[in-house]
Protein backbone atom coordinates (compact mmCIF):
# COMPACT_ATOMS: atom_id res chain seq x y z
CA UNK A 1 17.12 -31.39 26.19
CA UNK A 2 14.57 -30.93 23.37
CA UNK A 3 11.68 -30.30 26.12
CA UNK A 4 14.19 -27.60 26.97
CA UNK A 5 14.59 -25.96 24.56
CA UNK A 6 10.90 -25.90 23.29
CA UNK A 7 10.09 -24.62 26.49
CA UNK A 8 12.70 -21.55 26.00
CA UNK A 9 11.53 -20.91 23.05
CA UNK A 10 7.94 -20.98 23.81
CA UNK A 11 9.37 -18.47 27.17
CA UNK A 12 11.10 -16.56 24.14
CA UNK A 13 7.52 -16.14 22.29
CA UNK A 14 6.30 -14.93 25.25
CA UNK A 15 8.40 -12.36 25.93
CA UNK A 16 8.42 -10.80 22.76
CA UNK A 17 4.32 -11.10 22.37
CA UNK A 18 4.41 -9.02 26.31
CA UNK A 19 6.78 -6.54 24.63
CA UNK A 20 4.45 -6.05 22.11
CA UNK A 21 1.58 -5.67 24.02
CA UNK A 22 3.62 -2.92 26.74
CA UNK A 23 4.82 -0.68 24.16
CA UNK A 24 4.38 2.71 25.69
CA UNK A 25 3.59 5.68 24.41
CA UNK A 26 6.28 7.48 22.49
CA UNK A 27 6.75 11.17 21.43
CA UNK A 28 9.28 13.75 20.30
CA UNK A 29 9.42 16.98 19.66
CA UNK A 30 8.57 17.88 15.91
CA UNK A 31 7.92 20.97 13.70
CA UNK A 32 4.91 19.05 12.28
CA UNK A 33 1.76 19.70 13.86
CA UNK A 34 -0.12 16.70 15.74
CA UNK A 35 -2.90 15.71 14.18
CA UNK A 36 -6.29 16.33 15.90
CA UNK A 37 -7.12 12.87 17.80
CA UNK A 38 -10.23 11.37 17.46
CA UNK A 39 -11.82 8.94 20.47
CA UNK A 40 -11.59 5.78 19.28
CA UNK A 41 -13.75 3.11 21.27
CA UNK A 42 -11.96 0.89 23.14
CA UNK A 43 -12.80 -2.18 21.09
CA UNK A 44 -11.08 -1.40 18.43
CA UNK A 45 -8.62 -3.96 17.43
CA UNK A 46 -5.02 -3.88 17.87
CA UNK A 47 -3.14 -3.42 14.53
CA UNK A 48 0.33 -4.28 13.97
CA UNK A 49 2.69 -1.93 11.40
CA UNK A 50 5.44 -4.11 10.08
CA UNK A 51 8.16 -1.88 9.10
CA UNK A 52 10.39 -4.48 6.86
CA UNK A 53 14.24 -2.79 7.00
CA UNK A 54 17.75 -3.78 5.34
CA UNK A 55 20.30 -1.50 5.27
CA UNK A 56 18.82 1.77 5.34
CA UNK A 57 19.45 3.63 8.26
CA UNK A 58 17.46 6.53 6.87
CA UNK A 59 14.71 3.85 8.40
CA UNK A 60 14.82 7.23 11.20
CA UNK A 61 12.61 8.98 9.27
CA UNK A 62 10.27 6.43 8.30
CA UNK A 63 9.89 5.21 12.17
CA UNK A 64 9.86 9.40 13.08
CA UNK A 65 6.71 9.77 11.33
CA UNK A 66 4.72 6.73 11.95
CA UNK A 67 5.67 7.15 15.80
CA UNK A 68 4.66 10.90 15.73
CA UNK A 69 1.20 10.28 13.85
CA UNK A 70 0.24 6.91 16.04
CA UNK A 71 -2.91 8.27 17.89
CA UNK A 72 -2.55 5.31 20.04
CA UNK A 73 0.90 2.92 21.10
CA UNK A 74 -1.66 -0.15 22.49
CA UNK A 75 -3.60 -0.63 19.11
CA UNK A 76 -0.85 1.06 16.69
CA UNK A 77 2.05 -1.62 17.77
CA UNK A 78 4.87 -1.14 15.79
CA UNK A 79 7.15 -4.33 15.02
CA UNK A 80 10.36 -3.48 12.59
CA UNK A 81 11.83 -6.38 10.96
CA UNK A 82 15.28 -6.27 9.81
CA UNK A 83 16.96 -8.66 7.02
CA UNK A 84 20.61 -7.90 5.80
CA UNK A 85 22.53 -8.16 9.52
CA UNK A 86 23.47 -4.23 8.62
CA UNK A 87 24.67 -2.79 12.01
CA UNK A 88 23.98 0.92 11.08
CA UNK A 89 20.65 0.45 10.42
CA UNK A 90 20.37 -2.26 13.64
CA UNK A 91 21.83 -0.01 15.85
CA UNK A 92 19.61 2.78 14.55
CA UNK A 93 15.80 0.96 15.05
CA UNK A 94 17.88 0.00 18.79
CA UNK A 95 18.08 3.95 19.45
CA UNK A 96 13.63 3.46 19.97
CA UNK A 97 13.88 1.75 22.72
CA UNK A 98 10.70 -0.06 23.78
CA UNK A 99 9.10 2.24 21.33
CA UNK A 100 9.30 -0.38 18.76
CA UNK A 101 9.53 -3.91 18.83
CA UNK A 102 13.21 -4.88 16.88
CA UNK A 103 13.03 -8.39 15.54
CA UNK A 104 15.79 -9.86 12.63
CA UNK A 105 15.36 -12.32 9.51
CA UNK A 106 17.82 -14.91 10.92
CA UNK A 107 18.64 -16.73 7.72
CA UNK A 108 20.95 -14.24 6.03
CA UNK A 109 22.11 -16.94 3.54
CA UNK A 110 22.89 -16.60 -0.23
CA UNK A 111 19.78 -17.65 -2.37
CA UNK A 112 20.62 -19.91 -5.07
CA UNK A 113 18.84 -18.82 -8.50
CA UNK A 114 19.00 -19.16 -11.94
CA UNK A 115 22.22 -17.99 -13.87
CA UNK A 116 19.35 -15.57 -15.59
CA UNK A 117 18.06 -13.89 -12.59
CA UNK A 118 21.84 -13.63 -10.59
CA UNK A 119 21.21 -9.87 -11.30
CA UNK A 120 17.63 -9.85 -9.41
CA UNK A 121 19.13 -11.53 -6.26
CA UNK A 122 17.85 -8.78 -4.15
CA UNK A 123 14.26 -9.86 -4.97
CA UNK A 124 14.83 -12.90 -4.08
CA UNK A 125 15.98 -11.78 -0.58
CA UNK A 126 12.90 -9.14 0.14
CA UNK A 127 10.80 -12.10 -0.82
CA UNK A 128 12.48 -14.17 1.81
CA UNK A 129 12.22 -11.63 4.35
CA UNK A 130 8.19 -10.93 3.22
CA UNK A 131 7.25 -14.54 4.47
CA UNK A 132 9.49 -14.41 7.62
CA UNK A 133 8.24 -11.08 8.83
CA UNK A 134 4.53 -11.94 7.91
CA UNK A 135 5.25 -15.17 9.57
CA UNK A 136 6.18 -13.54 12.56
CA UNK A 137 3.15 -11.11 12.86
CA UNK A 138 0.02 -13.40 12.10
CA UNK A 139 1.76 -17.21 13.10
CA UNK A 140 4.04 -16.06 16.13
CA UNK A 141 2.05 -12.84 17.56
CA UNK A 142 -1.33 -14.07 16.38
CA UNK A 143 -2.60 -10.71 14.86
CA UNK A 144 -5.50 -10.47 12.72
CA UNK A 145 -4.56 -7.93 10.80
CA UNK A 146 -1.41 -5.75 9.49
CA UNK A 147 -0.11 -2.68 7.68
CA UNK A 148 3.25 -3.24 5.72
CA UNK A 149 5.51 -0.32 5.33
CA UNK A 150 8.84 -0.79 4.00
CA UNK A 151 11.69 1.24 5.61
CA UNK A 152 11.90 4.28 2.86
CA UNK A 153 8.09 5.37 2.88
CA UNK A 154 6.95 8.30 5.24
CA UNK A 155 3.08 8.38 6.18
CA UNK A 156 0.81 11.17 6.24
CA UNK A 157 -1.18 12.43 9.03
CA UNK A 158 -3.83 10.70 8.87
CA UNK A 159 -2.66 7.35 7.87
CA UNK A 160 -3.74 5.35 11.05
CA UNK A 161 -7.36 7.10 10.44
CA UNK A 162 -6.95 5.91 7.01
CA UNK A 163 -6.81 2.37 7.74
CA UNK A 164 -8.72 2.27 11.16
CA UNK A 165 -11.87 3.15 9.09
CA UNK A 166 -11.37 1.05 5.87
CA UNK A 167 -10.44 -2.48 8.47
CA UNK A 168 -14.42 -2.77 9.05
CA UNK A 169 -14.10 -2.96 4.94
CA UNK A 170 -12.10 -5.73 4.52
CA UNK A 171 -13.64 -7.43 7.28
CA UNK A 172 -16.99 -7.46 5.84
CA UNK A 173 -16.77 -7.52 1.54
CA UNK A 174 -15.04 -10.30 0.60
CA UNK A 175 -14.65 -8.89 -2.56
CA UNK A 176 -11.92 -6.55 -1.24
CA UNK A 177 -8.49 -8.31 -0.21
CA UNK A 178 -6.17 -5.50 0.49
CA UNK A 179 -6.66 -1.53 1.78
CA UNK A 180 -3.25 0.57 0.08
CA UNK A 181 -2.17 4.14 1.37
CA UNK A 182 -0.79 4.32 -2.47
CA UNK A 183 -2.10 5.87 -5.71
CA UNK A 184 0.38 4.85 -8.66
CA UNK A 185 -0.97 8.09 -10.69
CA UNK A 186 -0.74 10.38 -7.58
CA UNK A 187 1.29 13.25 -9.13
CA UNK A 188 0.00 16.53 -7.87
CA UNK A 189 -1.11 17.22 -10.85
CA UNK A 190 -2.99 14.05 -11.35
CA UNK A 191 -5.06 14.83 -7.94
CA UNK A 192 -7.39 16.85 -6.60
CA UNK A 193 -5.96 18.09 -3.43
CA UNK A 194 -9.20 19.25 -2.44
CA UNK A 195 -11.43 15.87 -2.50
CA UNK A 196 -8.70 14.08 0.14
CA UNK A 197 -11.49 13.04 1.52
CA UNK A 198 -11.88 10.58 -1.96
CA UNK A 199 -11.23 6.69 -1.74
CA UNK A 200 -11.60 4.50 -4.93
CA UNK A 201 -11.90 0.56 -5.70
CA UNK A 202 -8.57 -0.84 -7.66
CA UNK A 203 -8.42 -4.15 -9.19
CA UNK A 204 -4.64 -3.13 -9.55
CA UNK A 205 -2.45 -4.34 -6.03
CA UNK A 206 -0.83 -0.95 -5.31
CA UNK A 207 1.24 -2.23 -2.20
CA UNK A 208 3.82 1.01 -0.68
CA UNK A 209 2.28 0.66 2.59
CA UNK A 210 -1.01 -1.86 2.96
CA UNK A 211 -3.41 -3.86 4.95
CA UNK A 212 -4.20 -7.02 4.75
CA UNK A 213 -5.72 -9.80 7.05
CA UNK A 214 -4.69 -12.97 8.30
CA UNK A 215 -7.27 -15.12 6.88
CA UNK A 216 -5.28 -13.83 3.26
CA UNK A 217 -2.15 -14.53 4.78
CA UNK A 218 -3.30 -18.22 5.43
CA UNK A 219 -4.77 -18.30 1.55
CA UNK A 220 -0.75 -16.67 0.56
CA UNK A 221 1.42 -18.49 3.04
CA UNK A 222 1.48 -22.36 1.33
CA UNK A 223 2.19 -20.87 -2.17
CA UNK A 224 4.46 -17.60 -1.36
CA UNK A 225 6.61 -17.12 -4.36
CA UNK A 226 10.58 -17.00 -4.32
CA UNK A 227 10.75 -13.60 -5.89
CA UNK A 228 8.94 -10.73 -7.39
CA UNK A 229 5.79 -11.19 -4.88
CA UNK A 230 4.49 -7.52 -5.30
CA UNK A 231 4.18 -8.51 -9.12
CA UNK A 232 2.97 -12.27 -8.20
CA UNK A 233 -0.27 -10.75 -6.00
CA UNK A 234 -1.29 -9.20 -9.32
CA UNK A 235 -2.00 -12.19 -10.92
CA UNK A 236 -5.25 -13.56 -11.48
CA UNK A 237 -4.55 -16.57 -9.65
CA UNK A 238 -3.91 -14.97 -6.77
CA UNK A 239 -6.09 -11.40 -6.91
CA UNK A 240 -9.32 -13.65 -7.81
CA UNK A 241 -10.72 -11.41 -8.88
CA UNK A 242 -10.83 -9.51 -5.86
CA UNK A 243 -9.99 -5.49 -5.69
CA UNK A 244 -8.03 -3.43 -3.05
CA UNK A 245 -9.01 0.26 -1.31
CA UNK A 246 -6.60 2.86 -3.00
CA UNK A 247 -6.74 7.06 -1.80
CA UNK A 248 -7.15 10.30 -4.40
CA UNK A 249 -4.25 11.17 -2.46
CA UNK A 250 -1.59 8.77 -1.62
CA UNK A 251 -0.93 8.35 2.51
CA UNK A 252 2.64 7.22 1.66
CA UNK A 253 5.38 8.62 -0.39
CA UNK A 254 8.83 6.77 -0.68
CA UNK A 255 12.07 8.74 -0.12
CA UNK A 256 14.08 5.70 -1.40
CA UNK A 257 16.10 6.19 -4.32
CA UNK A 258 18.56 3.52 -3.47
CA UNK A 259 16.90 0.58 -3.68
CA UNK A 260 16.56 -3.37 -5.86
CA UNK A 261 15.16 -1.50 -9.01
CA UNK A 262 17.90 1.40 -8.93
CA UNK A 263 16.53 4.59 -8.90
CA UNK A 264 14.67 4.59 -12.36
CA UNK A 265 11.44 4.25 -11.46
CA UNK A 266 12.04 6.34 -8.93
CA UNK A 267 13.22 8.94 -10.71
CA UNK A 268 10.90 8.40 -13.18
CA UNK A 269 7.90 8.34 -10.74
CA UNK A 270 7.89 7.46 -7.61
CA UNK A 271 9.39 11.58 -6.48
CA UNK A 272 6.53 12.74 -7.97
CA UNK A 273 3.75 11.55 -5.16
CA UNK A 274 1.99 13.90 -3.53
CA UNK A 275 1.74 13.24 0.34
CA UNK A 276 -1.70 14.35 2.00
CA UNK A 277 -1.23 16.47 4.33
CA UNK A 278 -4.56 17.43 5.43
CA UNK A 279 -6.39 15.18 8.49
CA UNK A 280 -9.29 13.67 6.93
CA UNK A 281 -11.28 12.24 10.09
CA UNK A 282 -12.17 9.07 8.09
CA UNK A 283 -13.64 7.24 10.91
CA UNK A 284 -16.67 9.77 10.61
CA UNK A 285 -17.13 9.51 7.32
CA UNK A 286 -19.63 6.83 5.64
CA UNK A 287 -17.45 4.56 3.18
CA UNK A 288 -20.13 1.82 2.83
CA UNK A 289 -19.92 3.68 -1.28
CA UNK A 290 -16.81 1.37 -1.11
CA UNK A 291 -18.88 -1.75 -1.04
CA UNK A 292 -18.79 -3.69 -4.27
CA UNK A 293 -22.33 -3.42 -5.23
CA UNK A 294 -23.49 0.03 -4.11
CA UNK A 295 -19.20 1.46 -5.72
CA UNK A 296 -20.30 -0.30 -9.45
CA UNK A 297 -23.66 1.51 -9.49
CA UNK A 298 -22.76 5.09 -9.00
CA UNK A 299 -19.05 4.56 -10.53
CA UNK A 300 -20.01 3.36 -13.53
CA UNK A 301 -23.41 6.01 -13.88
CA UNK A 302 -21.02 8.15 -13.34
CA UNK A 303 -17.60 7.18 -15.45
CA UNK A 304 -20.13 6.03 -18.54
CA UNK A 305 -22.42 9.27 -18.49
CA UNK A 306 -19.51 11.51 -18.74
CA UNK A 307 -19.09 12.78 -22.18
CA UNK A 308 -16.74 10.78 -24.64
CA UNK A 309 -14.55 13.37 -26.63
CA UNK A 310 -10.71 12.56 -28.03
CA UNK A 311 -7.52 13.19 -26.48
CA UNK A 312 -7.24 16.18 -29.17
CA UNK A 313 -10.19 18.30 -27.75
CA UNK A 314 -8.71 17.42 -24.34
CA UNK A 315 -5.64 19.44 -24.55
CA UNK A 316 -7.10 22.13 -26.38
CA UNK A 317 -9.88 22.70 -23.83
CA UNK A 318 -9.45 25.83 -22.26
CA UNK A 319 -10.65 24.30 -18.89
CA UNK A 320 -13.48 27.24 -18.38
CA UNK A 321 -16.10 23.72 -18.69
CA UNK A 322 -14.78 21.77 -15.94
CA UNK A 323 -17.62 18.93 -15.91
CA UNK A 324 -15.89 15.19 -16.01
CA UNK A 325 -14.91 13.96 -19.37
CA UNK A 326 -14.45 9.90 -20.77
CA UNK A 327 -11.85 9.24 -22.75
CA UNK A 328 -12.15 5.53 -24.62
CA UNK A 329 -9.35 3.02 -25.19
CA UNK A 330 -10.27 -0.17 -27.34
CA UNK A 331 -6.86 -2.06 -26.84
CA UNK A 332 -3.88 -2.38 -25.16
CA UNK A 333 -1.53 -0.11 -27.68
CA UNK A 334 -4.43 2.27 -27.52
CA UNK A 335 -4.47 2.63 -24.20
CA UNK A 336 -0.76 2.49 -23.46
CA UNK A 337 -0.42 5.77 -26.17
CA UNK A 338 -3.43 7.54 -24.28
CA UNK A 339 -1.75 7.23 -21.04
CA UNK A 340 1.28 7.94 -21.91
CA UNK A 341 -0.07 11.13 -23.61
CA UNK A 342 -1.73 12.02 -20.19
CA UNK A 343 0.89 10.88 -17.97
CA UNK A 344 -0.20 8.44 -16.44
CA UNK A 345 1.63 5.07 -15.85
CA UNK A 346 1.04 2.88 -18.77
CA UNK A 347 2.11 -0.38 -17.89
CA UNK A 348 -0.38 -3.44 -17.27
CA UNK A 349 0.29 -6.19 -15.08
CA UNK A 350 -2.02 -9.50 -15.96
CA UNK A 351 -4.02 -6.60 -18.26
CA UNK A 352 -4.68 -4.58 -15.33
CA UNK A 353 -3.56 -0.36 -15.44
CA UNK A 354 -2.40 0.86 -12.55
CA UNK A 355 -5.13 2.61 -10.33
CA UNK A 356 -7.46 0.77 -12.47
CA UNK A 357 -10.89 -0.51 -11.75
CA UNK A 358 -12.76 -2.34 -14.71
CA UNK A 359 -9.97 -1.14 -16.49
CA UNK A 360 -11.35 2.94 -15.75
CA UNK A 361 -8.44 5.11 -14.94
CA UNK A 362 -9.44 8.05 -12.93
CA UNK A 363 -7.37 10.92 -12.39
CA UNK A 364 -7.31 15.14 -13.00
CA UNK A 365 -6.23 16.45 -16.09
CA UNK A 366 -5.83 20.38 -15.33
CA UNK A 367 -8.84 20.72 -13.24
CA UNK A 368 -11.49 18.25 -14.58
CA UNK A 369 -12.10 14.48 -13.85
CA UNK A 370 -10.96 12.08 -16.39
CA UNK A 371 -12.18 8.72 -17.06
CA UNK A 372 -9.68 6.59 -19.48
CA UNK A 373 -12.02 3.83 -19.91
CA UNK A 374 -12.74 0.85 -22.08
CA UNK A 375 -16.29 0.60 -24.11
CA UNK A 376 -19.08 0.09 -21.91
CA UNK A 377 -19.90 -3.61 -22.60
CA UNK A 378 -16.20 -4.79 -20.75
CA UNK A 379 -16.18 -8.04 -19.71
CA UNK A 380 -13.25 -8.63 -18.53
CA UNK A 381 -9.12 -8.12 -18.13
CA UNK A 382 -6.79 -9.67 -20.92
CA UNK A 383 -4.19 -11.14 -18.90
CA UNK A 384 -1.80 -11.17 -22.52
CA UNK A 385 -2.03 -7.43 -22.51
CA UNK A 386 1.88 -6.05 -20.88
């Protein structure tokens, strides 16, 4: 009996990795022009997108966008994982067909926690559902490689280029552990539209649609924690030291006010994104800037010979000079007050700012580049600062 039922589950395994595999192409009409597809040689490796769902069935629009901007169903795989047991949103990812690959969390138990953290349940269950689904993709399916949405961010056009181009990346710098669609300071006023073209180095994990590798999932597996992991992968013990890929202009913006944290920070923030909407062909573009060596030399010529002036002369500049400015933080209540002065997100997780690298904030302040940097002889992040 138990040779039976190892060998229907192994048949089981099977099936679903051929499903995979035979997804077929998928289209449907749209308003939204295609983007312009680029060859891409055959060898390029098949990459998973994880769509992790609950109970949203607005999950429609999310899947309606990644299935219209795919350039290609073989290496662009989609696999939506559902937690909860919801049927709306269940019978909604069923409407795709073979389009996508429908696979549920089966342990839809309670989660015992603390009597302090009854009220952060919900984080507790997402966390659950993180390991399953990741489980699933790099243990079960045996990829080497995945981009996590979640089922209330829509992707630009050229997110697949995005991350097609920045794989060869994280493949070869182990000093980068993580590629992210998302800028936490990408208000449109915060951007420049014009340079979508830009990608930076964060030390800061910005998640809201990533890639990662399996070799990280092996290193994050054995010590997954039971809740708050987007918070947990920025600590030191686990970032290392190590920095992700982040855009100018975000590749994801989330449409999900209803949600664990309850529409604050979205109201707050996360509205606010600005989507790219322009094609950047990223796969012809030369991002070996983004490796760790040749990035430090030219970003920090470039962030440290900027001149210094104070927030004061900032806002009265009448922006006709539009050369990049520094502004210099020397602690963490100086820098929170700057930012928030800017408008930027001032929080610090382990001492890291969002969008940070080497602590540097860069961003547009009414037409000029901004640094918001520490003094030039930084050593290092304070882990205290929150």
């Amino acid at each position: 009996q138990l040779l039976q039922l190892a060998q229907d589950a192994e048949s089981q395994l099977r099936l679903q990795r051929e499903l995979l595999l035979q997804i077929q192409r998928f289209s449907r009409r749209q308003k939204t022009p295609k983007p312009p597809r680029i060859p891409i040689p055959d060898e390029f490796p098949v990459i998973p997108v994880l769509v992790l769902a609950c109970d949203r069935s607005s999950v429609r629009r999310c899947l309606d966008k990644i299935l219209r901007y795919r350039p290609s169903a073989r290496r662009f795989p989609v696999i939506v994982s559902q937690d909860c047991g919801h049927a709306e949103t269940a019978g909604v990812i069923a409407s795709y067909g073979q389009a996508v690959a429908h696979i549920r969390q089966p342990d839809l138990s309670e989660i015992p926690v603390p009597p302090e953290h009854r009220k952060f349940q919900g984080y507790y269950r997402i966390s659950r559902h993180y390991r399953w689904a990741l489980g699933q993709v790099f243990r079960a399916f045996r990829y080497r490689a995945a981009i996590v949405v979640e089922d209330d961010l829509e992707v630009a056009p050229d997110f697949f280029e995005y991350f097609q181009a920045v794989l060869p990346l994280l493949r070869g710098d182990p000093s980068l552990w993580c590629a992210s669609a998302w800028n936490d300071n990408g208000k449109e006023a915060l951007v420049d539209v014009g340079s979508a073209e830009l990608l930076y180095r964060t030390d800061f994990f910005p998640g809201l649609g990533w890639l990662l590798l399996d070799e990280l999932w092996d290193e994050l597996e054995p010590k997954w924690p039971a809740a708050f992991w987007d918070d947990w992968m920025r600590q030191p013990e686990q970032r290392r030291g190590r920095s992700c890929v982040r855009p100018e202009v975000s590749r994801t913006m989330t449409f999900g006010r209803k949600g664990v944290s309850h529409g604050q920070f979205f109201d707050q923030y996360l509205k606010f994104i600005k989507l790219n909407d322009r094609f950047v062909p990223f796969t012809q573009i030369d991002l070996s800037y983004l490796k760790k060596d040749e990035y430090e030399r030219f970003f920090l010529r470039q962030v440290y010979s900027a001149p210094e002036i104070k927030l004061e002369e900032l806002q009265k500049d009448s922006g006709k000079d539009l050369g990049a400015v520094r502004i210099q933080y020397r602690g963490r209540d100086s820098f929170k007050a700057l930012a928030k002065a800017l408008g930027l997100m001032d929080d610090l997780k382990s001492g890291v700012p969002r969008a940070g690298y080497r602590g540097i904030v860069s961003f547009m302040n009414r037409g000029r580049r901004v640094f918001l940097a520490p003094p030039s002889d930084w050593t290092g992040y304070d882990p205290s600062w929150s």
